[in-house]
N, C-alpha and C. Protein backbone atom coordinates (compact mmCIF):
# COMPACT_ATOMS: atom_id res chain seq x y z
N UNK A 1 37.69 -95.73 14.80
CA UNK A 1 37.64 -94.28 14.74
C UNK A 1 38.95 -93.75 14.15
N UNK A 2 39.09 -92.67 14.10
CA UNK A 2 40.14 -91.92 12.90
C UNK A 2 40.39 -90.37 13.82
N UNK A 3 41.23 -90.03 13.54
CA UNK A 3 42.01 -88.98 13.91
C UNK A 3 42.91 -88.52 13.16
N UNK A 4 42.64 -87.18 13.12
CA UNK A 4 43.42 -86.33 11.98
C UNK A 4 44.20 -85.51 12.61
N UNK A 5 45.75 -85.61 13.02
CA UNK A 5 46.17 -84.44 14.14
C UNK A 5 46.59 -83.44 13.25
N UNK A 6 46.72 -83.25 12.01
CA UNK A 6 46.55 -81.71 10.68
C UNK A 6 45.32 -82.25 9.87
N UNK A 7 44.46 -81.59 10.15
CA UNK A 7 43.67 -81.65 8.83
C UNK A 7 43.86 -81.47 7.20
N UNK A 8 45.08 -80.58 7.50
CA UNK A 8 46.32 -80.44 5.90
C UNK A 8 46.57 -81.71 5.38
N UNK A 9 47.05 -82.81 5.87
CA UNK A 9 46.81 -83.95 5.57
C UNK A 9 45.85 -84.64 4.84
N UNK A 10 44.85 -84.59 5.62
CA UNK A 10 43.83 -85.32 4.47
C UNK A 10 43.31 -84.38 3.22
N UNK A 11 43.42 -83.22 3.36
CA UNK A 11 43.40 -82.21 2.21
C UNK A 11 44.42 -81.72 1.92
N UNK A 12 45.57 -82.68 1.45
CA UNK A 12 46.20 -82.10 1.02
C UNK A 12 46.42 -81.67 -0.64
N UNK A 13 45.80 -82.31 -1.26
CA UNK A 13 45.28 -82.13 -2.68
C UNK A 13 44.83 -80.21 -2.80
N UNK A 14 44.06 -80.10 -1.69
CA UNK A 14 43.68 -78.87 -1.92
C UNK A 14 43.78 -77.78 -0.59
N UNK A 15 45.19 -78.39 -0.62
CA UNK A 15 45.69 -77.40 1.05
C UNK A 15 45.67 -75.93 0.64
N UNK A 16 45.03 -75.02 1.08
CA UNK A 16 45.59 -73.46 0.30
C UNK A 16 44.22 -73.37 -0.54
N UNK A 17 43.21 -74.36 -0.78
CA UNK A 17 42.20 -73.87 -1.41
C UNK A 17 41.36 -72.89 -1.18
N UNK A 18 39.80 -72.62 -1.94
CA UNK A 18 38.54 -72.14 -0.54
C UNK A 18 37.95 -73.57 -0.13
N UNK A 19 37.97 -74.92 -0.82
CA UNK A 19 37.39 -75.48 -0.25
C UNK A 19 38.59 -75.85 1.20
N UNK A 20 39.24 -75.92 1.25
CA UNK A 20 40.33 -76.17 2.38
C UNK A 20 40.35 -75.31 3.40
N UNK A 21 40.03 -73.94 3.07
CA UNK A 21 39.28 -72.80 4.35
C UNK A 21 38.12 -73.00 4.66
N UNK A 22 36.97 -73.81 4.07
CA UNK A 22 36.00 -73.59 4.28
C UNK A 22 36.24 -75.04 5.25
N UNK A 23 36.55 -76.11 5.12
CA UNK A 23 37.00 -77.08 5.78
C UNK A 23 37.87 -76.92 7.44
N UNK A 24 38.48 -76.15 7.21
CA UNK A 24 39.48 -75.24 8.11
C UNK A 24 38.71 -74.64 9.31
N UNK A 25 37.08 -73.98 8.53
CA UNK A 25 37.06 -72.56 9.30
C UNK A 25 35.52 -73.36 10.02
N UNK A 26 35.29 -74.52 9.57
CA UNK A 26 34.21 -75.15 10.18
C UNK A 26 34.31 -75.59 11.09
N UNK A 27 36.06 -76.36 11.23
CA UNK A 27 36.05 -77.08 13.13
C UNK A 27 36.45 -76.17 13.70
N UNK A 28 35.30 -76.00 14.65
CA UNK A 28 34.81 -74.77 15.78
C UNK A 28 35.06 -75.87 16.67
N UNK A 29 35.48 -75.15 18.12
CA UNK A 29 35.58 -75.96 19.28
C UNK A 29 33.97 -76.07 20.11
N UNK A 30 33.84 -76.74 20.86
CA UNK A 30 32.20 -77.24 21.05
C UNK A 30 32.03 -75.84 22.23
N UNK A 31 30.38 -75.79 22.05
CA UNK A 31 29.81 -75.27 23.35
C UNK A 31 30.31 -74.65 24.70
N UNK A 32 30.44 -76.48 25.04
CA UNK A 32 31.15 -76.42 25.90
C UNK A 32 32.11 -75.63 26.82
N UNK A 33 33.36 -75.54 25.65
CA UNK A 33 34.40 -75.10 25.76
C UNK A 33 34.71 -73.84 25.85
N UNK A 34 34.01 -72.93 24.95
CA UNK A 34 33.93 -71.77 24.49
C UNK A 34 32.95 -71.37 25.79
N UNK A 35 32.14 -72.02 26.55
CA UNK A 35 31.76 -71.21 27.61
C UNK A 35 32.38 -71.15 28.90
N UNK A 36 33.31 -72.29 28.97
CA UNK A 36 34.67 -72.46 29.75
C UNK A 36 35.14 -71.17 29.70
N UNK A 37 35.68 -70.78 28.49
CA UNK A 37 36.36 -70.27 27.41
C UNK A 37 35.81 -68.50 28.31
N UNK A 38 34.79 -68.37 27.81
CA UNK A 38 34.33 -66.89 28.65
C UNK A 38 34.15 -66.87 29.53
N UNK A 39 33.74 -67.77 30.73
CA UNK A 39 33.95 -67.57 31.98
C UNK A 39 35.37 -67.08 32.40
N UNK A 40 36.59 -67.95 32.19
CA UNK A 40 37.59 -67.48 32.35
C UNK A 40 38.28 -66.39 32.11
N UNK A 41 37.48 -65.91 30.84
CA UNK A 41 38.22 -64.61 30.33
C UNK A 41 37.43 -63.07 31.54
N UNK A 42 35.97 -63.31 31.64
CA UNK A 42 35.36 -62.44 32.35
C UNK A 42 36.27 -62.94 33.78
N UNK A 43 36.41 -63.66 34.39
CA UNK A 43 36.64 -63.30 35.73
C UNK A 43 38.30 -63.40 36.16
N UNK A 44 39.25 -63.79 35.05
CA UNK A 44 40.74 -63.49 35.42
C UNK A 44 40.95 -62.41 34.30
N UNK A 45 40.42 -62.31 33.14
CA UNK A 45 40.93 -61.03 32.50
C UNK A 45 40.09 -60.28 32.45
N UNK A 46 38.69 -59.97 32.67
CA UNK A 46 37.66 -58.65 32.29
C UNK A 46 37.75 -58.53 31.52
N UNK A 47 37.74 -59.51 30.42
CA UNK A 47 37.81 -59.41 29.14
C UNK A 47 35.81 -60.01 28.85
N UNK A 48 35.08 -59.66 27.51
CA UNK A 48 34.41 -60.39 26.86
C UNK A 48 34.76 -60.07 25.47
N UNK A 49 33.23 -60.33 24.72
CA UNK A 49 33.51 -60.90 23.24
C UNK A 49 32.93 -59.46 22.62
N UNK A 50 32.01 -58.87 23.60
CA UNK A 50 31.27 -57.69 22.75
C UNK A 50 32.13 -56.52 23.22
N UNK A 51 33.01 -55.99 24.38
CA UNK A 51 34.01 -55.52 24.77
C UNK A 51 35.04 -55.52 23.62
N UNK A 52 35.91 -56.93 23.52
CA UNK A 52 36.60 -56.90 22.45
C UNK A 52 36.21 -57.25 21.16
N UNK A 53 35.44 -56.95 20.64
CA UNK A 53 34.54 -56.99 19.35
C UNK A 53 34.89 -58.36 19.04
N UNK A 54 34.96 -59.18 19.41
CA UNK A 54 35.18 -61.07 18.89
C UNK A 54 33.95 -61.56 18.78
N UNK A 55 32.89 -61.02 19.02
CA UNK A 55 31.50 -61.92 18.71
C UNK A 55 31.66 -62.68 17.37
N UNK A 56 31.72 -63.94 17.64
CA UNK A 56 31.15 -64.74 15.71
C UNK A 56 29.94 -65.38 16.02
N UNK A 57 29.62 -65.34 14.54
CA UNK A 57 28.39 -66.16 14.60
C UNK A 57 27.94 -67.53 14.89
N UNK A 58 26.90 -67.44 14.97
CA UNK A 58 26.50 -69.19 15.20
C UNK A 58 26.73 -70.40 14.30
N UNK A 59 26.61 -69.78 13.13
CA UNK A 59 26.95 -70.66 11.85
C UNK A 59 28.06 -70.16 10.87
N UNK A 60 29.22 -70.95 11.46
CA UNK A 60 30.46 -70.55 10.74
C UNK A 60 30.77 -70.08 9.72
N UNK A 61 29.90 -70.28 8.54
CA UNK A 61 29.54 -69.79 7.17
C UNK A 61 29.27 -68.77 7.22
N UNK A 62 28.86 -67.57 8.07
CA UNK A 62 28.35 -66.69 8.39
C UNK A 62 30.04 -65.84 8.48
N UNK A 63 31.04 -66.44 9.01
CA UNK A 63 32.28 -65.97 9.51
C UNK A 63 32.89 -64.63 8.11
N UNK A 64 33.12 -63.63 8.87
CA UNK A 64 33.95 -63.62 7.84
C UNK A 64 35.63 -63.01 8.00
């Protein structure tokens, strides 16, 4: 297995590109995490995503 601790690294040919944002803007953290992620925010900060307008989409390509 392989591990990339900058992804700048292996793109570095085209660090600063769009293909290098589009590379960039695809590793999303899992499921998981991100529902970790709002639990914590709703019950130590009263914070959410539609509150603070952060909703993104499901398919990162969608991001803008």
């Amino acid at each position: 297995s392989y591990m990339f601790d900058h992804m700048e690294i292996a793109l570095h040919d085209h660090y600063g590109s769009r293909e290098f944002w589009q590379a960039r803007r695809s590793m999303r953290f899992n499921k998981q995490l991100y529902e970790l992620a709002r639990q914590f925010r709703k019950s130590q900060l009263n914070s959410d995503d539609d509150a603070d307008r952060t909703v993104r989409p499901n398919d990162w390509r969608d991001e803008k």
